[in-house]
Structures are given as structure tokens and as C-alpha cells.
Protein backbone atom coordinates (compact mmCIF):
# COMPACT_ATOMS: atom_id res chain seq x y z
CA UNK A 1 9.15 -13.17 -11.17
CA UNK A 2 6.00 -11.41 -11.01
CA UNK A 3 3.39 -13.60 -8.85
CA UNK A 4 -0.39 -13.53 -9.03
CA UNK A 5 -2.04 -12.15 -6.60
CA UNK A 6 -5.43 -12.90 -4.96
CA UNK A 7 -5.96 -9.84 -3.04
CA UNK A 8 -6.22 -5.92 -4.72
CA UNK A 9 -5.50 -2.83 -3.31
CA UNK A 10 -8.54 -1.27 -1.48
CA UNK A 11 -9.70 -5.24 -0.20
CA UNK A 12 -10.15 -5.56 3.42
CA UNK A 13 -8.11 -8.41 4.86
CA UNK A 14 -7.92 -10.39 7.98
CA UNK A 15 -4.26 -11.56 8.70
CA UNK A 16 -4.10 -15.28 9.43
CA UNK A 17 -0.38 -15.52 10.83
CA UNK A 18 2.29 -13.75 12.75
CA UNK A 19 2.55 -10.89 15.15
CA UNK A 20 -0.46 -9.11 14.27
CA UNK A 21 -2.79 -12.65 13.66
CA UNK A 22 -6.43 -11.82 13.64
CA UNK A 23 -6.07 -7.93 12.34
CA UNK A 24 -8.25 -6.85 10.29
CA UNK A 25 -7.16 -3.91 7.82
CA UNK A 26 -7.46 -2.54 4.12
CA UNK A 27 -4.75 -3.01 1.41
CA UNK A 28 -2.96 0.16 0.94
CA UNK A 29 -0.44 -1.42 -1.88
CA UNK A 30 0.47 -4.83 -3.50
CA UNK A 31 3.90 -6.06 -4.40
CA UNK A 32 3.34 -8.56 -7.07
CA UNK A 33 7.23 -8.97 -8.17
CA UNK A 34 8.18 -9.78 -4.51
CA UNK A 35 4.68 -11.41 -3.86
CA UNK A 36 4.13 -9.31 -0.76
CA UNK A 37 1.37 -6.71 0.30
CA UNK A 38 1.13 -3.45 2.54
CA UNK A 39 -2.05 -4.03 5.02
CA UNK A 40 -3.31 -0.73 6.99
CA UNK A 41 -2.15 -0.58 10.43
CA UNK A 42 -0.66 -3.78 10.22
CA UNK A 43 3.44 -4.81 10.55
CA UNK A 44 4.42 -0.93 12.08
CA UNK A 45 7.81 -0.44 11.87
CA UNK A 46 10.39 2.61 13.22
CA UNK A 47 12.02 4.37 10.52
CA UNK A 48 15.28 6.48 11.31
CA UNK A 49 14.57 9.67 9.21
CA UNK A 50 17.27 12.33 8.23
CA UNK A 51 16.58 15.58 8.69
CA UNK A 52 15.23 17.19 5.28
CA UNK A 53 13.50 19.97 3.59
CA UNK A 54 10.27 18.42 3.88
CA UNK A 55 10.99 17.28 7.74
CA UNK A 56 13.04 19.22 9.32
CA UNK A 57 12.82 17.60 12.64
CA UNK A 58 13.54 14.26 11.45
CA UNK A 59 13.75 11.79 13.90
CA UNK A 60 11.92 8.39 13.93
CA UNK A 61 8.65 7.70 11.98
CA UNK A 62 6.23 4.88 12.12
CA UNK A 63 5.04 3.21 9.25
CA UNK A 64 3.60 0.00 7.85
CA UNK A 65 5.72 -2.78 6.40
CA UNK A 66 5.03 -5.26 3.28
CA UNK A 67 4.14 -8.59 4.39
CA UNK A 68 3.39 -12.01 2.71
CA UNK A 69 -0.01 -12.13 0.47
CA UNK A 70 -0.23 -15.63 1.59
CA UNK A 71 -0.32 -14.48 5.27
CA UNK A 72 -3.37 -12.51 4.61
CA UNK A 73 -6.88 -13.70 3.47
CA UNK A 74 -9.86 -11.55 2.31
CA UNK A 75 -12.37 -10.97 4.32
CA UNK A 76 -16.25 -11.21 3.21
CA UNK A 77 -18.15 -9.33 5.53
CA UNK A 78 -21.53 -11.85 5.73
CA UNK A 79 -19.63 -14.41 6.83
CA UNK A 80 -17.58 -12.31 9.37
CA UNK A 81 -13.96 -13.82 8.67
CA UNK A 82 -11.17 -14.39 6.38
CA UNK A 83 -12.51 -16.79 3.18
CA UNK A 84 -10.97 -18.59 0.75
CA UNK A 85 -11.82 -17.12 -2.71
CA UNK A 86 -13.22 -18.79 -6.06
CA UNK A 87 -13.34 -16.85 -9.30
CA UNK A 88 -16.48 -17.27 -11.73
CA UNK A 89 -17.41 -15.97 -14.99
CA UNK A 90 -20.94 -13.52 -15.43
CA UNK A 91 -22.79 -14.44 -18.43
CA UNK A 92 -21.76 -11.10 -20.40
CA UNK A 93 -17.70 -12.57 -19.77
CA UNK A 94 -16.82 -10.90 -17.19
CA UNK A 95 -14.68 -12.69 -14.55
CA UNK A 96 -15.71 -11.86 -10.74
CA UNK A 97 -14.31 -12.93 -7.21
CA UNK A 98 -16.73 -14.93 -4.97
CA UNK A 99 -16.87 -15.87 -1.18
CA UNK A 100 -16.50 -19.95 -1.70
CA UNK A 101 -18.40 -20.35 1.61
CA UNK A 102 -21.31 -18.20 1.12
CA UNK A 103 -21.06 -16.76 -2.66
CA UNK A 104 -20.87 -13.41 -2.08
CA UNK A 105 -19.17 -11.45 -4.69
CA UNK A 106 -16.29 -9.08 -4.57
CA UNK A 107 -15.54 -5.93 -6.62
């Protein structure tokens, strides 16, 4: 089941819950099917790597892990927080995202 999403990759987020509450970081990648995003610097995990080619050292990597979209809130940078988010339509039809505290619209 494919869920809709209210944040896009490239969006800055603050995350609102769990280990890392209060991080701010930029959406590397969204997970729509398992409603779950990748935040930068945010949820780093160890990774047991094999040997390969490519690494031939292997060894254990760092890396970020998915975590819930509704753990994370988009943050508006005149307010200076996470906000909730409204969606309008422009007079020519197209839809934007908007700040619902202070009306600031998002790419």
C-alpha cells in the first residue's frame, strides 16, 4: 500500500520523536510503499560489510536508516521549527505547500 507522503526528498526536517528528537536534517530518500523516510545524519546504523571488489577492506560502515514520515515534520525556516503543513491552490492551478502558522510557501 503506497502511502502519501507530506514530506519530499531535498525538504529539511526537524525530527519530533525518538533517539535523535530535535535533529534537524535534509531528506535524502522517501519510502512511500513502507511509509518511511531516510533523514541526513539521522538514525546511524553499523553495517557488517563483506569484503568486495569495490571495498576490499570491508569491515563495518555507518549509514543512515529509514524512519517513520510521521516522526518527522518540515521545517519552515521563519518560524524556526517543525510546522504543520496546509496545501493551497495558485490562481494559474497550481497546488503549493504552505507553513499553516506563518504562510510561507514551500517548493
Amino acid at each position: 500500500m503506497v502511502t502519501k507522503m507530506h514530506v519530499k526528498t531535498g525538504d529539511t526536517v526537524v525530527v519530533i520523536t525518538g533517539k535523535d528528537a530535535g535533529t534537524k536534517g535534509k531528506v535524502m530518500s522517501v519510502l512511500p510503499k513502507t511509509g518511511r523516510v531516510v533523514v541526513e545524519k539521522v538514525n546511524i546504523v553499523s553495517k557488517h560489510t563483506k569484503p568486495t571488489q569495490n571495498n576490499p577492506q570491508g569491515g563495518i560502515m555507518k549509514k543512515e536508516a529509514p524512519i517513520d514520515a510521521s516522526n518527522v515534520m518540515l521545517y519552515c525556516d521563519k518560524c524556526g521549527k517543525g510546522v504543520r503543513i496546509g496545501k493551497e491552490v495558485l490562481a494559474d492551478g497550481t497546488r503549493v505547500r504552505k507553513c499553516v502558522v506563518c504562510g510561507t510557501q514551500f517548493k
